[in-house]
C-alpha atoms as a PDB file:
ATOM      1  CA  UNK A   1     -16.147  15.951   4.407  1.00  0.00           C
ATOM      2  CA  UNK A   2     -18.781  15.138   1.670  1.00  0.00           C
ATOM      3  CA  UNK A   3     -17.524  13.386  -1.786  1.00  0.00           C
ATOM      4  CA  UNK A   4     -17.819  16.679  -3.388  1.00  0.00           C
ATOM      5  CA  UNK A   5     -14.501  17.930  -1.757  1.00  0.00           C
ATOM      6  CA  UNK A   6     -12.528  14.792  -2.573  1.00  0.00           C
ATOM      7  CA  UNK A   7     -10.547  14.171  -5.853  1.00  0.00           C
ATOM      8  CA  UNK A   8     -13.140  13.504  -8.875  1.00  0.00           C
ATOM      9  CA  UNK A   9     -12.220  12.421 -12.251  1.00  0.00           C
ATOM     10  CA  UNK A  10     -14.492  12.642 -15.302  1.00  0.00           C
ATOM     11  CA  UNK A  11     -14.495  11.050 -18.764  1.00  0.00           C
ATOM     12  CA  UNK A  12     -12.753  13.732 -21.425  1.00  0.00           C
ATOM     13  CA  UNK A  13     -13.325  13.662 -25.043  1.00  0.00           C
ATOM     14  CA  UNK A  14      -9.412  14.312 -25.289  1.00  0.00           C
ATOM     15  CA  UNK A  15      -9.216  10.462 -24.274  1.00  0.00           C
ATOM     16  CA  UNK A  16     -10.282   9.009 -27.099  1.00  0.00           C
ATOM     17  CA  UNK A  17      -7.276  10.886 -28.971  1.00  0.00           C
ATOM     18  CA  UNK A  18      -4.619   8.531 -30.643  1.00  0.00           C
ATOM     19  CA  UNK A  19      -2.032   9.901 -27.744  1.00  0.00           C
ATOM     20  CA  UNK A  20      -4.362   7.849 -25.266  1.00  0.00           C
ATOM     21  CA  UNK A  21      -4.465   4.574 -27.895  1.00  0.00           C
ATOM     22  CA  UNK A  22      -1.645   2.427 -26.353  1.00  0.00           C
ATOM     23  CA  UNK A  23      -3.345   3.046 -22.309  1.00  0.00           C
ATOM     24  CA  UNK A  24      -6.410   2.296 -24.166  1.00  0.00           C
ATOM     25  CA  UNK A  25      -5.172  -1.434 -25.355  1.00  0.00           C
ATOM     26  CA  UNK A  26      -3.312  -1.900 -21.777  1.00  0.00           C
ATOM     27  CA  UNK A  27      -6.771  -1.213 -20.353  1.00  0.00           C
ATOM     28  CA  UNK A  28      -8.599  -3.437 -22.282  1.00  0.00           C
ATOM     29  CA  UNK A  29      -5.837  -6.604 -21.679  1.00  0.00           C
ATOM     30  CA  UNK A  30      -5.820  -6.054 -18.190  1.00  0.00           C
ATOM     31  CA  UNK A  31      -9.806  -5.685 -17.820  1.00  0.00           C
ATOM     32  CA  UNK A  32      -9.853  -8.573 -20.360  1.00  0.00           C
ATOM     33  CA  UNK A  33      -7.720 -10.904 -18.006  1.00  0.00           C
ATOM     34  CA  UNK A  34      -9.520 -10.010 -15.144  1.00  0.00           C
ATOM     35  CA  UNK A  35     -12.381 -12.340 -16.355  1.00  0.00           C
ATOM     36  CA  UNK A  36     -10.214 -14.847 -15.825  1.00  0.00           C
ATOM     37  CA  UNK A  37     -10.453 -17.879 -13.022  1.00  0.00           C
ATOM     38  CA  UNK A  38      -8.840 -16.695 -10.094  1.00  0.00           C
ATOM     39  CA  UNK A  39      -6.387 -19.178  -9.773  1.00  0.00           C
ATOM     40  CA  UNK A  40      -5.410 -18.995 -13.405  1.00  0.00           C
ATOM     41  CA  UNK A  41      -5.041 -15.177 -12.706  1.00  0.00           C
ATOM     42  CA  UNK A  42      -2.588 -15.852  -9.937  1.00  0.00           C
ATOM     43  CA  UNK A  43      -0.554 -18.282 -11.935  1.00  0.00           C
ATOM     44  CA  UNK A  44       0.076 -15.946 -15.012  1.00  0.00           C
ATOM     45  CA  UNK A  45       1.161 -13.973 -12.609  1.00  0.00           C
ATOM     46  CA  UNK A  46       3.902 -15.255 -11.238  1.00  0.00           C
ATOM     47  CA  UNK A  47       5.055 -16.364 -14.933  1.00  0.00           C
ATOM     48  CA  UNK A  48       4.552 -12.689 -15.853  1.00  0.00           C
ATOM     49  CA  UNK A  49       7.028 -12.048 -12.280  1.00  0.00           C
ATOM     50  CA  UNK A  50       9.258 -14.680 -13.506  1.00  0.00           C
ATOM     51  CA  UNK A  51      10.049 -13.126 -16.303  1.00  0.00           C
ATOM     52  CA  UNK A  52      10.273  -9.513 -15.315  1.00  0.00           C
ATOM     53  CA  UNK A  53      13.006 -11.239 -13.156  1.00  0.00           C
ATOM     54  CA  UNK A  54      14.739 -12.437 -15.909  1.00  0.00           C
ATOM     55  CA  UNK A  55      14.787  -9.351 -17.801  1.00  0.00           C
ATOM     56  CA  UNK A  56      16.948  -7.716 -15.086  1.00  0.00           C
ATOM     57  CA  UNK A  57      17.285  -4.227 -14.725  1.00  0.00           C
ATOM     58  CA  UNK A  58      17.275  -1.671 -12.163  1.00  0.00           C
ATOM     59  CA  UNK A  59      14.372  -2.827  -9.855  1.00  0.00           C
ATOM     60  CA  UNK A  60      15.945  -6.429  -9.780  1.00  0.00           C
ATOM     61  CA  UNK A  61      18.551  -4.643  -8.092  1.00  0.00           C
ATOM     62  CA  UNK A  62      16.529  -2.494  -6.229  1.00  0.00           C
ATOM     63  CA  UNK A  63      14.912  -6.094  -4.901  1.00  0.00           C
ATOM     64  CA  UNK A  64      18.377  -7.906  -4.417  1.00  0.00           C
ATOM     65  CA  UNK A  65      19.697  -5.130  -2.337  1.00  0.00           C
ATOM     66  CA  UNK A  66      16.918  -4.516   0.012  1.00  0.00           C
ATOM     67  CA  UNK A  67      16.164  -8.520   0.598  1.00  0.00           C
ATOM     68  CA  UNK A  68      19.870  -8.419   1.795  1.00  0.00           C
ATOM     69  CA  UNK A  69      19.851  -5.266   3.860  1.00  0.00           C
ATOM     70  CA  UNK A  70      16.601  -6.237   5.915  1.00  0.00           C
ATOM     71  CA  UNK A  71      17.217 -10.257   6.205  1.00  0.00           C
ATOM     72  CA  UNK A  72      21.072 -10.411   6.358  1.00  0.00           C
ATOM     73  CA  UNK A  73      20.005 -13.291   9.058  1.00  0.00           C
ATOM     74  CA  UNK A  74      19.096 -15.447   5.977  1.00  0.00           C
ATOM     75  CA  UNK A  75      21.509 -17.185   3.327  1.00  0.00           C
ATOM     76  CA  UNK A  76      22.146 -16.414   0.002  1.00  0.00           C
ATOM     77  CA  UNK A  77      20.217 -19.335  -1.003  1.00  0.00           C
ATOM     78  CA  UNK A  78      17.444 -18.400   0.867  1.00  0.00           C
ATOM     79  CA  UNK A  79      16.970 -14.950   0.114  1.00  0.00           C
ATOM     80  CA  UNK A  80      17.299 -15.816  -3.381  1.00  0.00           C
ATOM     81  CA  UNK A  81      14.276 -17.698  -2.878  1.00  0.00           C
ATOM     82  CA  UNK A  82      12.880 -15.004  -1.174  1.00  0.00           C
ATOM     83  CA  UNK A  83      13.748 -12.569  -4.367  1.00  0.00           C
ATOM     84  CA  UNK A  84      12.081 -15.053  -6.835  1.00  0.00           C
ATOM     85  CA  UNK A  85       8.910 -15.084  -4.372  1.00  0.00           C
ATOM     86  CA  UNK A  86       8.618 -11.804  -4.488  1.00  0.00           C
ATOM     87  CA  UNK A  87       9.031 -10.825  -8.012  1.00  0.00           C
ATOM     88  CA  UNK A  88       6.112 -13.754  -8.462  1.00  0.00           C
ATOM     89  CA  UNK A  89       4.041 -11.868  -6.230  1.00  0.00           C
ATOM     90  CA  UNK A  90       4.971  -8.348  -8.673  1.00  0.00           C
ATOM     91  CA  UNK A  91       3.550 -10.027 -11.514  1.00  0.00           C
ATOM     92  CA  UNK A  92      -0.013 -11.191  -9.356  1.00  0.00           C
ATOM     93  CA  UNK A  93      -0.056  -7.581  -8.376  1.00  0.00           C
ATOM     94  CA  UNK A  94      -0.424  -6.787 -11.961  1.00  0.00           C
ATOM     95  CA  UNK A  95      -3.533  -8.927 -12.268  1.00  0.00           C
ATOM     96  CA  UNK A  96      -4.909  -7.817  -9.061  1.00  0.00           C
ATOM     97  CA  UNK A  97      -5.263  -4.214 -10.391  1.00  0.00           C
ATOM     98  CA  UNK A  98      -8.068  -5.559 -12.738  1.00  0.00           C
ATOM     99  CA  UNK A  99      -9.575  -7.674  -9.951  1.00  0.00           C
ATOM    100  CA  UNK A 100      -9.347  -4.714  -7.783  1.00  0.00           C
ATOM    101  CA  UNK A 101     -10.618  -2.353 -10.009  1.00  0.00           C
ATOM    102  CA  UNK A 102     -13.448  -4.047 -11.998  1.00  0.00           C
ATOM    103  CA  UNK A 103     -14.668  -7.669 -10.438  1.00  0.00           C
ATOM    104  CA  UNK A 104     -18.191  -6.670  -9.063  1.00  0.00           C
ATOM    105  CA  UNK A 105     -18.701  -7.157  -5.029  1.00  0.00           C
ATOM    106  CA  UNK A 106     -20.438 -10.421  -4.225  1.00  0.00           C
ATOM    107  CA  UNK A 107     -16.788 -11.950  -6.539  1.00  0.00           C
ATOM    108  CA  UNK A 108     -14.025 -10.053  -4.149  1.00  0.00           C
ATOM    109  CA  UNK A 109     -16.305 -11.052  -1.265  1.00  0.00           C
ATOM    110  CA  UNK A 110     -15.982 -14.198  -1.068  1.00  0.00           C
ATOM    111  CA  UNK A 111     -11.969 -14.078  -1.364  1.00  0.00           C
ATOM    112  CA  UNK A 112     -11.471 -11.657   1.415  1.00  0.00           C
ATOM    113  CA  UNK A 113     -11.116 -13.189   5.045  1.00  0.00           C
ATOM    114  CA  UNK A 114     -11.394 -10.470   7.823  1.00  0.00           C
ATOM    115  CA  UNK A 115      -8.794 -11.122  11.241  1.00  0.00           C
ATOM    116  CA  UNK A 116      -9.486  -8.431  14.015  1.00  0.00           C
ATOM    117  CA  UNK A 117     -12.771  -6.855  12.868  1.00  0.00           C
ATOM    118  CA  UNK A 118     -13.195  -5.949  16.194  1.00  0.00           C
ATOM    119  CA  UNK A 119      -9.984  -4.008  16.785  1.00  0.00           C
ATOM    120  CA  UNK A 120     -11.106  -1.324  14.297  1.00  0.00           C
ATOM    121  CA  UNK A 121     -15.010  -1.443  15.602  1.00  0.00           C
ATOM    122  CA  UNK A 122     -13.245  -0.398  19.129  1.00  0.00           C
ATOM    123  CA  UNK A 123     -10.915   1.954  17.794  1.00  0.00           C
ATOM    124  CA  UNK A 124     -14.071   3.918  15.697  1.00  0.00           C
ATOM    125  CA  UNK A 125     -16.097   3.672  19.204  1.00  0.00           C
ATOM    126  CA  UNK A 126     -12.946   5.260  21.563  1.00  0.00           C
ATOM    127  CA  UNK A 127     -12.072   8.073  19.235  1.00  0.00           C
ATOM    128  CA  UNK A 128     -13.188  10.751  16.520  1.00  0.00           C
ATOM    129  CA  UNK A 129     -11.558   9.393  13.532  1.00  0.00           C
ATOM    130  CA  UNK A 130      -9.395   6.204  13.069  1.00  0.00           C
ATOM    131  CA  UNK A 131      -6.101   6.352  11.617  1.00  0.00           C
ATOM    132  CA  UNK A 132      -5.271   3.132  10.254  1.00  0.00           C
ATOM    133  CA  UNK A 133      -1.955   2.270   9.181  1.00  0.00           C
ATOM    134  CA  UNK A 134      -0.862   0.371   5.925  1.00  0.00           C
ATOM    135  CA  UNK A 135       2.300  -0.743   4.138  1.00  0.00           C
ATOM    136  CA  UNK A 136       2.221  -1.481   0.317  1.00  0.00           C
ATOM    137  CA  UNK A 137       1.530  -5.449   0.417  1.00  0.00           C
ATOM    138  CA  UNK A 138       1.671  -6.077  -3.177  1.00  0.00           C
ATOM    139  CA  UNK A 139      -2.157  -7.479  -2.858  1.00  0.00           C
ATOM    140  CA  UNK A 140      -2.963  -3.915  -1.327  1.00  0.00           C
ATOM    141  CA  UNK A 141      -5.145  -3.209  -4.701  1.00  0.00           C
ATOM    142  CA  UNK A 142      -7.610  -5.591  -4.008  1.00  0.00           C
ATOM    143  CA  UNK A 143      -7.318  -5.551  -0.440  1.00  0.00           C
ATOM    144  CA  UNK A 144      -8.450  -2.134  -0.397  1.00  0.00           C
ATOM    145  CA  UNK A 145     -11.402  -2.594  -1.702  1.00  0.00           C
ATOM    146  CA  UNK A 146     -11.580  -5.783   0.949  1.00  0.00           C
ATOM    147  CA  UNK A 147     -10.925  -2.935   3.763  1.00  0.00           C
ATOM    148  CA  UNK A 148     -13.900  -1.135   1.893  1.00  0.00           C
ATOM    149  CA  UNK A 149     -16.654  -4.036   2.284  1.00  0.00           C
ATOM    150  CA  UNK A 150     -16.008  -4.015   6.316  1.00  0.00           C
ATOM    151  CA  UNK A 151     -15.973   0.114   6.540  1.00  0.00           C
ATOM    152  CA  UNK A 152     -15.409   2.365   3.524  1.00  0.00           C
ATOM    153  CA  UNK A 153     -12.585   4.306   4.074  1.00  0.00           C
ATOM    154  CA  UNK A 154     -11.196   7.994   2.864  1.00  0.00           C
ATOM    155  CA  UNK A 155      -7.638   6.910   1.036  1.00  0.00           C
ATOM    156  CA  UNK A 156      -4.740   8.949   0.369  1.00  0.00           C
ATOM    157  CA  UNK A 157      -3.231   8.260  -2.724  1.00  0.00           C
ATOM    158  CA  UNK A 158      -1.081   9.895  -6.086  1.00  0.00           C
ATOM    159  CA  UNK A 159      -2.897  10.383  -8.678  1.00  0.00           C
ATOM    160  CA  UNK A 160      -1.416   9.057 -11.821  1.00  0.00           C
ATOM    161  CA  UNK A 161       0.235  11.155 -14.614  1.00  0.00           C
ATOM    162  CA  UNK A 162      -1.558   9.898 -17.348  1.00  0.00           C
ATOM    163  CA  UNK A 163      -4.702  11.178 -17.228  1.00  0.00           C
ATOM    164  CA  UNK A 164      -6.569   8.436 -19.294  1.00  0.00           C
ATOM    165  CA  UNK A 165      -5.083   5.882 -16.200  1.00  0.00           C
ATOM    166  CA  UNK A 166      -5.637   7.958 -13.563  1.00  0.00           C
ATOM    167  CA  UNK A 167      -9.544   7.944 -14.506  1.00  0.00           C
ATOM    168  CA  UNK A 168      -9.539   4.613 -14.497  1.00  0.00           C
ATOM    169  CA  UNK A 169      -7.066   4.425 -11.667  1.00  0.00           C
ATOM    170  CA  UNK A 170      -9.479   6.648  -9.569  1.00  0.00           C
ATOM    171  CA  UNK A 171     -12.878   4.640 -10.589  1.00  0.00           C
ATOM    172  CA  UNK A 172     -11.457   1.407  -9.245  1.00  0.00           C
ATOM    173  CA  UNK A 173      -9.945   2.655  -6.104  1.00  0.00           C
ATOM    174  CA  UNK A 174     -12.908   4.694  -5.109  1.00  0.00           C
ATOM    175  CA  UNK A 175     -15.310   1.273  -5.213  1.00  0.00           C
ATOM    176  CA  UNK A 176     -16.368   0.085  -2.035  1.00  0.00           C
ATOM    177  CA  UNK A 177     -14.525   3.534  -0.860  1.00  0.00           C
ATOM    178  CA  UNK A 178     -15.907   6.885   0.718  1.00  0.00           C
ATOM    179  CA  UNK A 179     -13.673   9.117  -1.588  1.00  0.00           C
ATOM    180  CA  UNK A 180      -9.723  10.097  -2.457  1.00  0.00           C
ATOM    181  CA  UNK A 181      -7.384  12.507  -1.195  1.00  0.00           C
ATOM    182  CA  UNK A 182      -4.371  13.687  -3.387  1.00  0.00           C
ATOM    183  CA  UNK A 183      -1.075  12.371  -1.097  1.00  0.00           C
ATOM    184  CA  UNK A 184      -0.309  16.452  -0.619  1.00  0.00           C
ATOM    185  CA  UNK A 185      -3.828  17.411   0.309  1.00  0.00           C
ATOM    186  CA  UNK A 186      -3.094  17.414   4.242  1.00  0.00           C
ATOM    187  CA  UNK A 187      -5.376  19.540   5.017  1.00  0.00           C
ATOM    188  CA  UNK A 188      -8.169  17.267   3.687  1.00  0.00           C
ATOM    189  CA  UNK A 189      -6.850  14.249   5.553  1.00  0.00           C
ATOM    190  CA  UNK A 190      -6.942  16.256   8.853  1.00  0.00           C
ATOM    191  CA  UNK A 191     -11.133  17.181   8.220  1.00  0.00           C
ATOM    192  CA  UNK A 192     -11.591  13.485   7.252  1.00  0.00           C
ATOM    193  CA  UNK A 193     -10.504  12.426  10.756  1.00  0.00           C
ATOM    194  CA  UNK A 194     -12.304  14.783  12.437  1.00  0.00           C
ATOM    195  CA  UNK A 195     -15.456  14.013  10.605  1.00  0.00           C
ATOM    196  CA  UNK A 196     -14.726  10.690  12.151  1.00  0.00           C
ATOM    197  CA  UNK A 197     -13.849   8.691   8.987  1.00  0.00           C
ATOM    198  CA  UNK A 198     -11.495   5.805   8.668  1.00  0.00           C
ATOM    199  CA  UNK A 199      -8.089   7.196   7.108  1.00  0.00           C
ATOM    200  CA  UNK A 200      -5.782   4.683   5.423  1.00  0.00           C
ATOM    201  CA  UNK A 201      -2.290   6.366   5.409  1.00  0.00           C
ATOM    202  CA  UNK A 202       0.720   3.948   4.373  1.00  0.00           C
ATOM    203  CA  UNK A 203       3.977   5.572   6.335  1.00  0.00           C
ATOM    204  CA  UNK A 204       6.171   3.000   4.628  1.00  0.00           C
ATOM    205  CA  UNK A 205       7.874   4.595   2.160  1.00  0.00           C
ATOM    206  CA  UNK A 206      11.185   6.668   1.572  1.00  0.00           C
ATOM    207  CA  UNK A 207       9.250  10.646   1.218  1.00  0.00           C
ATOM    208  CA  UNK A 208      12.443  12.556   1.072  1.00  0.00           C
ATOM    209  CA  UNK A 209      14.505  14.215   3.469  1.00  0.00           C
ATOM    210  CA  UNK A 210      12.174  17.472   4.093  1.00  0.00           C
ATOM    211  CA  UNK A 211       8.934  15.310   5.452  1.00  0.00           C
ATOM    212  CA  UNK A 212      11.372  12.745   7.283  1.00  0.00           C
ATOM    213  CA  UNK A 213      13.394  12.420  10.495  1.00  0.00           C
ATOM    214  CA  UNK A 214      16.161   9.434  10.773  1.00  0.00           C
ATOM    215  CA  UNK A 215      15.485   6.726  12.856  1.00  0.00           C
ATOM    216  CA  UNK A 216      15.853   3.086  12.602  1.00  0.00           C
ATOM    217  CA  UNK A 217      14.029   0.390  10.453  1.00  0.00           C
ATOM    218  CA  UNK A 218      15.134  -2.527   9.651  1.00  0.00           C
ATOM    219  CA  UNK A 219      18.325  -2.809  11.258  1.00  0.00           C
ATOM    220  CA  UNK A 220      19.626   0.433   9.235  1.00  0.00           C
ATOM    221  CA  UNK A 221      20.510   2.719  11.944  1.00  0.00           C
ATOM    222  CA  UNK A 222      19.458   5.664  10.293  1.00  0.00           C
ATOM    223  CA  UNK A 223      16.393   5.609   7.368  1.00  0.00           C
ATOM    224  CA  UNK A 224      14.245   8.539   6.365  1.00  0.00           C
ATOM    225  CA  UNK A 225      11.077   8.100   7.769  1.00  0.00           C
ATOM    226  CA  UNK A 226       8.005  10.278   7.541  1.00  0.00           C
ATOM    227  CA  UNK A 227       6.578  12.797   9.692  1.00  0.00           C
ATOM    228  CA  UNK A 228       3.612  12.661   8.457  1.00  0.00           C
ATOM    229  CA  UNK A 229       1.973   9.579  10.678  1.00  0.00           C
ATOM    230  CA  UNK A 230       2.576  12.020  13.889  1.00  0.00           C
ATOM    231  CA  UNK A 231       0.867  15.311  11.972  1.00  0.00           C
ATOM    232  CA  UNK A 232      -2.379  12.891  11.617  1.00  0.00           C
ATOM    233  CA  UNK A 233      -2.152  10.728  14.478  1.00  0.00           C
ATOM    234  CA  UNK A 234      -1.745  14.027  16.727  1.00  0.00           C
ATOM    235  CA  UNK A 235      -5.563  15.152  15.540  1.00  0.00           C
ATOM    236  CA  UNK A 236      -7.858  15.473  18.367  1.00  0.00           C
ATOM    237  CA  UNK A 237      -9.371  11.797  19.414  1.00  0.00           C
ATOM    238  CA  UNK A 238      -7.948  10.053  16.827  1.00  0.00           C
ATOM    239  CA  UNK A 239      -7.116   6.740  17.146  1.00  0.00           C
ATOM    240  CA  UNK A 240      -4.426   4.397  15.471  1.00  0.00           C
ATOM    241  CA  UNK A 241      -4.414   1.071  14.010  1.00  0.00           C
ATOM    242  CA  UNK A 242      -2.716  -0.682  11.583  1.00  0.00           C
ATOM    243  CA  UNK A 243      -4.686  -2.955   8.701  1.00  0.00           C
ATOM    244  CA  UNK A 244      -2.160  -6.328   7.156  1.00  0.00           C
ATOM    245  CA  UNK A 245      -3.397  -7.010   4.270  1.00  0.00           C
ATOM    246  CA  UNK A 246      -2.062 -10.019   2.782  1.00  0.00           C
ATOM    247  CA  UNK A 247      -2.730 -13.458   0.038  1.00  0.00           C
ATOM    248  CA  UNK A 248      -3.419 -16.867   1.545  1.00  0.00           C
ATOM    249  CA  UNK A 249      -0.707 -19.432   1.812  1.00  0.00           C
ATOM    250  CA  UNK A 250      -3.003 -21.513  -0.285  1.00  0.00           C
ATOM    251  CA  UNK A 251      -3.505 -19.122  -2.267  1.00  0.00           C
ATOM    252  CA  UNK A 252      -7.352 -19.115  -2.483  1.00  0.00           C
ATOM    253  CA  UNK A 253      -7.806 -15.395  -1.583  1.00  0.00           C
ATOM    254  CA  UNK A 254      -6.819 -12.840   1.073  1.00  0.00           C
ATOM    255  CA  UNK A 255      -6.457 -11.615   4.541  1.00  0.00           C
ATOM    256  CA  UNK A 256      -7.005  -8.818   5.962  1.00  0.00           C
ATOM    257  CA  UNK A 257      -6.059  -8.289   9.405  1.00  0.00           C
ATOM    258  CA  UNK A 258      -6.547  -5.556  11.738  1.00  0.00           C
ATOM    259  CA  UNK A 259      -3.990  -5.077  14.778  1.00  0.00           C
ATOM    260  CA  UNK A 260      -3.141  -2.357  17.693  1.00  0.00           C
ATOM    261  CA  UNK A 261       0.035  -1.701  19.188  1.00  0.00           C
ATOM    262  CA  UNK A 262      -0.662   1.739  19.662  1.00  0.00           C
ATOM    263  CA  UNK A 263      -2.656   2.341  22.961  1.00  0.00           C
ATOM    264  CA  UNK A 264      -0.143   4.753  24.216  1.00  0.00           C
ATOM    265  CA  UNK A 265       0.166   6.547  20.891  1.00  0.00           C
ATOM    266  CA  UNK A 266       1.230   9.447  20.458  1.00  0.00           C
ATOM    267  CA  UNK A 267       3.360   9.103  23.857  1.00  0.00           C
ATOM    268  CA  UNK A 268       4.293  12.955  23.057  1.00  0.00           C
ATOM    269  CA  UNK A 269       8.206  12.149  22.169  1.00  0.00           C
ATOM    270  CA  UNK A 270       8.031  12.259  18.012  1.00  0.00           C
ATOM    271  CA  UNK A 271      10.808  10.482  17.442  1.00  0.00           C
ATOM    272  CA  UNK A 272       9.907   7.605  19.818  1.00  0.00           C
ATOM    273  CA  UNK A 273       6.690   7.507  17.834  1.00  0.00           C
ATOM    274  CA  UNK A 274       7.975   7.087  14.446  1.00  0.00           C
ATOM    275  CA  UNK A 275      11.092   4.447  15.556  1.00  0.00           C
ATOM    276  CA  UNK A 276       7.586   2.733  17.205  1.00  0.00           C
ATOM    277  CA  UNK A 277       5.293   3.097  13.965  1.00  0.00           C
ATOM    278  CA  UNK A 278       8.697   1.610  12.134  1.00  0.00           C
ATOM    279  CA  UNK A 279       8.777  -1.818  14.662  1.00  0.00           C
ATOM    280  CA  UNK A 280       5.288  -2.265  14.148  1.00  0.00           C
ATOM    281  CA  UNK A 281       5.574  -1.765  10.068  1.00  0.00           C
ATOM    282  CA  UNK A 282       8.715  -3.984  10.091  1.00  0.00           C
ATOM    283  CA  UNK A 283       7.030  -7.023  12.716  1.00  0.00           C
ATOM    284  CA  UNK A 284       3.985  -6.706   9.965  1.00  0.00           C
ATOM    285  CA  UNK A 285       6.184  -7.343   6.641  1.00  0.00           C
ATOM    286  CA  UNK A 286       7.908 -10.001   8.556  1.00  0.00           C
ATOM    287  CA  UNK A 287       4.957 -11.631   8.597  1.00  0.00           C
ATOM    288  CA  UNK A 288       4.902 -12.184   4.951  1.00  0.00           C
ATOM    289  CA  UNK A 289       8.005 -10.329   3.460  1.00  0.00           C
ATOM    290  CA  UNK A 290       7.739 -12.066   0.116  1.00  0.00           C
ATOM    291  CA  UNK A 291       4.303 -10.100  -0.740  1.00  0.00           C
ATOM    292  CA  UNK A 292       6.109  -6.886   0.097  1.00  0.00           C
ATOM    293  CA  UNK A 293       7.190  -4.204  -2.399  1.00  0.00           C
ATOM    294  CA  UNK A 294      11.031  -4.978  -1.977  1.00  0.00           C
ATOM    295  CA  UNK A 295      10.934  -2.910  -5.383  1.00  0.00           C
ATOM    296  CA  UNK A 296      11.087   0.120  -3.717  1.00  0.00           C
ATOM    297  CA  UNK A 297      14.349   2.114  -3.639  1.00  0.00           C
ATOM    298  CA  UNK A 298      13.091   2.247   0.954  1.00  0.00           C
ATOM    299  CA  UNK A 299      17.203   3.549   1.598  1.00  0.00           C
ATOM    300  CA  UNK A 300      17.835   6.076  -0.967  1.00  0.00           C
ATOM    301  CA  UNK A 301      17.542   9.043   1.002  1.00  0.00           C
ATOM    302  CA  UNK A 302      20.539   8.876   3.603  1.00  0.00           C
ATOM    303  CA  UNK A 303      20.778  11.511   6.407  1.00  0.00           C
ATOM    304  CA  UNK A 304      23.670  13.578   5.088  1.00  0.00           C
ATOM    305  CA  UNK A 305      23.862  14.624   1.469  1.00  0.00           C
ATOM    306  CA  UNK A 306      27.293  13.870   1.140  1.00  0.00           C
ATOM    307  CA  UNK A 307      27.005  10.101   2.257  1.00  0.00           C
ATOM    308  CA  UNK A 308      27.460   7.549  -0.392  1.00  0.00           C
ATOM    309  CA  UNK A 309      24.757   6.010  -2.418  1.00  0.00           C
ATOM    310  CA  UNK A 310      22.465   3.217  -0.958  1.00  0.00           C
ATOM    311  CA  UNK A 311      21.530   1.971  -4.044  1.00  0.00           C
END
């Protein structure tokens, strides 16, 4: 598919109306900070989480009540620990935006390590387009870009209400990219893979009862989960893999690791498929499940209508 036919964005004289002001100053903090020292970066961040913590609110709740639901194995103490952690990582994600968005290649470079390089080169030589998997790491803004620098990718994204952001929003995320598909543009996805390009689809997410079947994740017996990984994944010679991205322990940088797990994939049986897709997201958050986006309301769409609220 050439560029042409993906989502473009153009600079509007309407922006510089006082309407767009406020996104205007946000803009210019966050591509301010981004200047920054790295580390510096990461430590307002976690302040910045800290205190979004301490504010409360519906996401904190959000946060307690999935951190309980998917690690019930852990104590209170520990995945209270686990909920500070992660709202920390919220606030880096923040800062990350900028980094992803604006810091020029030879800077992201050298903070993106690569695990697995070879798992994707074998998947691109074996099929016609490569369906890589992704969950929403809260480092996944910069780390998409870090996917970019080994193979630019086609990503599938929502496009952001406010138009001012979403120009922005759209600049940054198409660096080091091929191009962007709007998240209902289905049709475009299926062309990209058979033009052979790299996909990056993230199936982790709660899309509503119509695009979903129930199957388990996380120990919930029954959790919406898309369709939508089985609709691309069933294109002629594609192949699947999923991509981890994730922030060093040390917390110099990031990792981005490329895994199979899906040689047998699609086995033909759609629900076996998607309960499979769901292990491997799940043994991947594990991994690091303070970086993920516990934020999410994952549970809020429960199998019957009449069932009672999950969150």
């Amino acid at each position: 598919m050439s560029k042409n036919k993906s989502l473009q964005t153009q600079f509007k004289a309407s922006f510089l109306l006082p309407k767009y002001w406020p996104t205007w100053l946000g803009v210019f903090i966050l591509y301010s900070i981004s200047w920054l020292p790295y580390r510096l970066q990461m430590m307002m961040g976690a302040l910045l989480g800290r205190g979004m913590m301490k504010l409360g609110g519906t996401r904190l709740k959000i946060a307690q009540k999935n951190i309980a639901t998917c690690f019930p194995e852990l104590s209170a103490k520990q995945q209270q620990q686990m909920l500070v952690q992660n709202f920390e990582n919220t606030g880096r994600a923040l800062f990350e935006t900028g980094i992803g968005w604006w810091w020029p290649d030879w800077r992201l470079k050298r903070k993106i390590h690569v695990v697995g390089e070879d798992v994707l080169r074998n998947a691109q030589q074996q099929g016609t387009g490569v369906l890589l998997l992704a969950m929403h790491n809260l480092c996944l803004e910069a780390c998409a870009r870090g996917i970019g620098f080994v193979q630019p990718t086609v990503v599938f994204y929502r496009p952001n209400h406010n138009e001012l952001m979403e120009y922005f929003q759209h600049a940054g995320r198409d660096r080091s990219n091929k191009y962007m598909l709007d998240k209902s543009d289905v049709l475009g996805m299926k062309e990209a893979l058979a033009d052979g390009e790299v996909v990056i689809y993230l199936p982790d997410q709660d899309y509503g009862r119509k695009r979903s079947i129930f199957v388990p994740y996380f120990g919930v017996e029954k959790v919406a989960s898309t369709i939508g990984t089985m609709i691309f994944a069933k294109q002629p010679g594609v192949q699947t893999i999923m991509g981890i991205p994730s922030r060093k322990a040390d917390g110099s940088g990031y990792i981005i690791e490329f895994v199979g797990g899906f040689e047998d994939f699609p086995s033909g049986d759609d629900e076996a498929d998607i309960i499979h897709v769901n292990q491997q997201l799940e043994k991947a958050i594990r991994k690091h499940p303070e970086q993920y986006m516990w934020l999410h309301r994952r549970f809020k769409t429960r199998p019957n209508r009449s069932d009672p609220k999950f969150y």
